[in-house]
Each structure stands twice: as structure tokens, then as C-alpha cells.
N, C-alpha and C. Protein backbone atom coordinates (compact mmCIF):
# COMPACT_ATOMS: atom_id res chain seq x y z
N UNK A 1 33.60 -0.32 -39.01
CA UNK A 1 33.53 1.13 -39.02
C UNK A 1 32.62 1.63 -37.90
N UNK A 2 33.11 2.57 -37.16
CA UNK A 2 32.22 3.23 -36.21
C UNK A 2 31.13 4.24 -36.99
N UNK A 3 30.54 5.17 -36.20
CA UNK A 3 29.48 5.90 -36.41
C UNK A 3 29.58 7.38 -35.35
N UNK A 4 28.74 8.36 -35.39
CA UNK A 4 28.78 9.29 -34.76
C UNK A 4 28.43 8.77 -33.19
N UNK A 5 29.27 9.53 -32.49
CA UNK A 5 28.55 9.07 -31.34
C UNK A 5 27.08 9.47 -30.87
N UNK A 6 26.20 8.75 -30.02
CA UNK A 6 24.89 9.05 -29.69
C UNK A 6 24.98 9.80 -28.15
N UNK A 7 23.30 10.44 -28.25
CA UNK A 7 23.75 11.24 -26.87
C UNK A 7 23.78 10.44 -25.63
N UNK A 8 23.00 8.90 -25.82
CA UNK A 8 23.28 7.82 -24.64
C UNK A 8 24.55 7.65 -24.44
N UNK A 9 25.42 7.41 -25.53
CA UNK A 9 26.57 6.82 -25.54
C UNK A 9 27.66 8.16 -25.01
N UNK A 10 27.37 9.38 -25.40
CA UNK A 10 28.45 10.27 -25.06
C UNK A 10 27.83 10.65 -23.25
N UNK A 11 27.22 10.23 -23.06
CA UNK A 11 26.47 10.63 -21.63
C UNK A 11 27.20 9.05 -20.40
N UNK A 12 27.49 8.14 -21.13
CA UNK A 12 27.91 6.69 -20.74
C UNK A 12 29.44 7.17 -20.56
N UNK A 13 29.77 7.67 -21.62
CA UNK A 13 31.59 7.75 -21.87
C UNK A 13 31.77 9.00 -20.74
N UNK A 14 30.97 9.97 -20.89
CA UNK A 14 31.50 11.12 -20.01
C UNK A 14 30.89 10.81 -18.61
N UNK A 15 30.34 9.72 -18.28
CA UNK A 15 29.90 9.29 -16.81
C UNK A 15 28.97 10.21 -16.40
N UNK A 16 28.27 10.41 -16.79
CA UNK A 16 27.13 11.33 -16.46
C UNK A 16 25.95 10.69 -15.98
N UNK A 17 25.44 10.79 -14.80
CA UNK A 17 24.16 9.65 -14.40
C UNK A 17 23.21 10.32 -14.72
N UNK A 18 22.60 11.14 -15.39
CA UNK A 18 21.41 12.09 -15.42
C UNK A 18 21.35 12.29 -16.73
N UNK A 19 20.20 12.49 -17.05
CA UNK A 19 19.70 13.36 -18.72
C UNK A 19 19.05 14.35 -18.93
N UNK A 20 19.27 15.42 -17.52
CA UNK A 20 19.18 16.93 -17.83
C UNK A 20 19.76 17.17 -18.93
N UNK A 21 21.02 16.93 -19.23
CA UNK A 21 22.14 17.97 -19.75
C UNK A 21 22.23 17.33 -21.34
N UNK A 22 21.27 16.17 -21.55
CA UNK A 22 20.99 15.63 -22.64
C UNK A 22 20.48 16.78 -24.09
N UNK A 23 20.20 17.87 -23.85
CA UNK A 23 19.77 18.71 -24.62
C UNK A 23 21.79 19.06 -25.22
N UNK A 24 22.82 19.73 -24.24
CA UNK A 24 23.83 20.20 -23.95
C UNK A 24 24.59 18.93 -24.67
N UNK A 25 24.46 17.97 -24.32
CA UNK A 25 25.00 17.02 -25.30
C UNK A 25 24.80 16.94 -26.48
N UNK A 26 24.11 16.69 -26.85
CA UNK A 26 23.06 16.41 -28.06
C UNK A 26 23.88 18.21 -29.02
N UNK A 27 23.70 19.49 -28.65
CA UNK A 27 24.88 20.12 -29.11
C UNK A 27 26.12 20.46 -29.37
N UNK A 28 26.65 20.02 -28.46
CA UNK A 28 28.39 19.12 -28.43
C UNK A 28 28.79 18.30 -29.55
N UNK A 29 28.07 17.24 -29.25
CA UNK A 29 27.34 16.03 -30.90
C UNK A 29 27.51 17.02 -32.06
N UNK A 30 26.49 17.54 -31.96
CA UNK A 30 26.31 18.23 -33.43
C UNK A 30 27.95 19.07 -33.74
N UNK A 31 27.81 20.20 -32.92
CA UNK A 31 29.27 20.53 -33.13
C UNK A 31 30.19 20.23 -33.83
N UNK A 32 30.61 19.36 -32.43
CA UNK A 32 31.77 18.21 -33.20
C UNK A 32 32.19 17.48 -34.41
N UNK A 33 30.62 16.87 -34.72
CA UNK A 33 30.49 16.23 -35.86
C UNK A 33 30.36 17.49 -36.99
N UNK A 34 29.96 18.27 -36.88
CA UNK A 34 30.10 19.40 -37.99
C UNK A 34 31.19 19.83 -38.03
N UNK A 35 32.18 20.25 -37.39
CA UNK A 35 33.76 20.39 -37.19
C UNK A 35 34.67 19.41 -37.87
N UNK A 36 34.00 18.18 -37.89
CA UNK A 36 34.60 17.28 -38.15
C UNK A 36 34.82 17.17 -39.87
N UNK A 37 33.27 17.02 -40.15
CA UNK A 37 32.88 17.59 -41.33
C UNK A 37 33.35 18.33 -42.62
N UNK A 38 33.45 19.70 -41.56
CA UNK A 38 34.38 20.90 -42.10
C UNK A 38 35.75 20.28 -42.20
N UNK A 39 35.92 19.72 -41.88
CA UNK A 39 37.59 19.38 -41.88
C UNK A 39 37.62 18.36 -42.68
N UNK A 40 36.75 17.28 -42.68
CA UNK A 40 37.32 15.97 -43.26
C UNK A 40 37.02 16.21 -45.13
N UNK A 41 35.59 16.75 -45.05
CA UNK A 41 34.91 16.19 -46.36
C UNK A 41 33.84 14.97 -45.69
N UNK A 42 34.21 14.03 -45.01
CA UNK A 42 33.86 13.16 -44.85
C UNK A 42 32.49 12.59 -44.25
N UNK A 43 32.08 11.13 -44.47
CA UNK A 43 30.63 10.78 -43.88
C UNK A 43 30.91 9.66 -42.64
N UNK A 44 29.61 9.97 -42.20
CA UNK A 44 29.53 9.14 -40.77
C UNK A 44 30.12 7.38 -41.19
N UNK A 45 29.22 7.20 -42.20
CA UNK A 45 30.02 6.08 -42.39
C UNK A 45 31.32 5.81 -42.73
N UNK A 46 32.48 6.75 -43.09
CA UNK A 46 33.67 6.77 -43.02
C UNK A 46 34.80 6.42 -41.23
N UNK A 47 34.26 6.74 -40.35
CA UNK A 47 34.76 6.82 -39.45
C UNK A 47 35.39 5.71 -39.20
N UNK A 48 36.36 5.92 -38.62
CA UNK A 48 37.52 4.42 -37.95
C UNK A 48 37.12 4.39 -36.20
N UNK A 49 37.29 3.34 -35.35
CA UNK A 49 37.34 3.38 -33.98
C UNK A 49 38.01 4.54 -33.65
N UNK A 50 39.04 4.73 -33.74
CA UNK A 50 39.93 6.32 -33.77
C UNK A 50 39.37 7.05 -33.68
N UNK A 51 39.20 7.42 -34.74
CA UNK A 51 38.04 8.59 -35.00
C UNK A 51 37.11 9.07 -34.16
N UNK A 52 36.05 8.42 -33.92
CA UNK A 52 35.59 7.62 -33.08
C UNK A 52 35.65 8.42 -31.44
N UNK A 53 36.66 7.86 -30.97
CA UNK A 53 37.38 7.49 -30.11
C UNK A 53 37.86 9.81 -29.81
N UNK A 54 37.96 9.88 -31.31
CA UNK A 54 38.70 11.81 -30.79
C UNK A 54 37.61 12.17 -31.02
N UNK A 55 36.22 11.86 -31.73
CA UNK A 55 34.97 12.80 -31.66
C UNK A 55 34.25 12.40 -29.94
N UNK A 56 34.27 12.01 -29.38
CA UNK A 56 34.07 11.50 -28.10
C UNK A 56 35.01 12.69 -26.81
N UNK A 57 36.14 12.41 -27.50
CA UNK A 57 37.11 13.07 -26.84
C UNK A 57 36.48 14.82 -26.99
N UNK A 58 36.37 15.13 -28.18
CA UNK A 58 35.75 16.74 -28.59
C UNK A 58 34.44 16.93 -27.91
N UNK A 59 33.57 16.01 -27.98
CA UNK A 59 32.63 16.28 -26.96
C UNK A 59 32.46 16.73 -26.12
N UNK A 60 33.30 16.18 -25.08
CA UNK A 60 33.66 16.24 -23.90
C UNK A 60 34.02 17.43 -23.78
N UNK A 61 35.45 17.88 -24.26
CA UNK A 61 36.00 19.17 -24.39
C UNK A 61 34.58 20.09 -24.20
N UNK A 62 33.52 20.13 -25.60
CA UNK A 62 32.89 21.28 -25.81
C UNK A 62 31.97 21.28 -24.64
N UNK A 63 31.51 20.10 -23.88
CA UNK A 63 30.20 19.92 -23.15
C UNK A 63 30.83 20.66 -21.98
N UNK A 64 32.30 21.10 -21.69
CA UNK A 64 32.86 21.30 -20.48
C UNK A 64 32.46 23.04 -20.56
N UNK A 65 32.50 23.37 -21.45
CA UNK A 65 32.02 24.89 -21.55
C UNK A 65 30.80 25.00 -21.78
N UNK A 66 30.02 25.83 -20.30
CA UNK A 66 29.10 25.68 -20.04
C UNK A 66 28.56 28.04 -19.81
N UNK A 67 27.37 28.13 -20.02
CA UNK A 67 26.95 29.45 -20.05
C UNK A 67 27.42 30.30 -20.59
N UNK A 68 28.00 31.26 -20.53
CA UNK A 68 28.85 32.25 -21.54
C UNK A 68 30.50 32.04 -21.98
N UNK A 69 30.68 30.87 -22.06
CA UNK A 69 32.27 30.67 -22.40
C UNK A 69 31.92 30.66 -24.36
N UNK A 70 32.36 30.78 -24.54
CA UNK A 70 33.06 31.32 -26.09
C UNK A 70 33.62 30.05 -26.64
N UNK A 71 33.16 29.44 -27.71
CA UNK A 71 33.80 27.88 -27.88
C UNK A 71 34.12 28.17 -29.72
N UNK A 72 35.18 28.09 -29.86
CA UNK A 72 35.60 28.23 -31.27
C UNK A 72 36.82 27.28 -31.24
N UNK A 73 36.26 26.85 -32.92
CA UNK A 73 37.09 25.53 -33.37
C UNK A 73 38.70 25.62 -32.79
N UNK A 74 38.78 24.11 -32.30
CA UNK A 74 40.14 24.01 -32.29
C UNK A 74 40.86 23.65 -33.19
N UNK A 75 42.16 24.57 -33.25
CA UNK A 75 43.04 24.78 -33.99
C UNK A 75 43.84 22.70 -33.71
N UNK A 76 43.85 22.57 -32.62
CA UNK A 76 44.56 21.19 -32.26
C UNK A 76 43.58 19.86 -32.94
N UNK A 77 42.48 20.62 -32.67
CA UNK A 77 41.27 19.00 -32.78
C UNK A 77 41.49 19.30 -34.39
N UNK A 78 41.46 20.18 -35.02
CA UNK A 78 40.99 19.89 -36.71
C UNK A 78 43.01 19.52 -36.97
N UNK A 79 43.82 20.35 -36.79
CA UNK A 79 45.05 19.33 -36.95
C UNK A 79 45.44 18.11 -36.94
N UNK A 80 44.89 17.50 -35.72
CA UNK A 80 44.98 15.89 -35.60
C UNK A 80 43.77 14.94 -36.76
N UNK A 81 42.70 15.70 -36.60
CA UNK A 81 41.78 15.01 -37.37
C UNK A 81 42.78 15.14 -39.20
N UNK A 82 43.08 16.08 -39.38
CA UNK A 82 43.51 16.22 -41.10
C UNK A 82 45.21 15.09 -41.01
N UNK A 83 45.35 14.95 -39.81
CA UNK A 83 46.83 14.11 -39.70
C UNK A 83 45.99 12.35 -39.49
N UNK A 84 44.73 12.04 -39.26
CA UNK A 84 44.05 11.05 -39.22
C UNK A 84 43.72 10.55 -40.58
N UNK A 85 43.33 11.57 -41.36
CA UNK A 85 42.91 11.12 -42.46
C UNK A 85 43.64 11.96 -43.72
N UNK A 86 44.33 11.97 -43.76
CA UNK A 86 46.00 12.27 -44.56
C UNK A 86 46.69 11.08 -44.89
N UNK A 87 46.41 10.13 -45.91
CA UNK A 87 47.44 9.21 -46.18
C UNK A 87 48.99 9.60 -46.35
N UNK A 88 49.16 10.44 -46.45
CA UNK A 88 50.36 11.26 -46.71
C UNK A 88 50.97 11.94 -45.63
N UNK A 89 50.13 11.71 -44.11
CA UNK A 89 50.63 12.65 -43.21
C UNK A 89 51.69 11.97 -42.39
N UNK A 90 52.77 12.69 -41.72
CA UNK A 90 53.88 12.39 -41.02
C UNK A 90 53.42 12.56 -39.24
N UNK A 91 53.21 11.75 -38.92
CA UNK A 91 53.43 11.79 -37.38
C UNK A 91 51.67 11.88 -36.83
């Protein structure tokens, strides 16, 4: 089972050589994982590599909006996540 990602690790994945923006991460993180949250029910220790693998991906997304951009949940990221953990879901 994976885990939330860390802000070393999302700073490694998004190729970032610096830890200015480590504050900006570190909120992305939270975000995400609260989004995730909201959607799943679920705990950190639940996570699959997958999983994983699209909270990393959301990061990224949110860390890309930077100063006054407007960042509200995606309608796509919480769809795929409820089709992740949906034993019942099609496709």
C-alpha cells in the first residue's frame, strides 16, 4: 500500500530542483489529499500505487496555478477517483 505523497517526493516527481515553492507544495498536498478524502471516505493507509500515482498527478495540476487563479475541485479528478474505488464501477 502506498501513502500520501510527501513534499520531497512531490518536488522529485514534478522535477523541481529548489525548495522555495516547498511551502506551495506542501498546499497542493493538503488539497489534494482533502479532495481525495471528500470523495473517497477513505485513509492514507487505504491507498493503492494508483492512487498514488493520480494524487501526484492532482498535485501537479493544483501547484500549476499559481497567484490569483481560482482552483476548484475537479469535476474529472473526483470522477476517476469514485471509478477507482467503486467495486461496482464500469470503465
Amino acid at each position: 500500500m502506498a501513502t500520501v505523497p510527501t513534499v520531497a517526493e512531490a518536488r522529485a516527481w514534478l522535477k523541481i530542483p529548489h525548495t522555495e515553492d516547498d511551502t506551495s507544495l506542501a498546499a497542493a498536498i493538503a488539497a489534494a489529499w482533502s479532495e481525495w478524502q471528500m470523495t473517497t471516505g477513505r485513509t492514507a493507509g487505504d491507498l493503492t500505487d494508483v492512487e498514488h500515482m493520480a494524487l501526484l498527478e492532482r498535485i501537479g495540476n493544483l501547484y500549476a496555478f499559481r497567484g490569483d487563479d481560482v482552483v476548484s475541485p475537479s469535476t474529472w479528478f473526483t470522477e476517476t477517483i469514485r471509478r477507482m474505488v467503486n467495486p461496482n464501477a464500469i470503465g
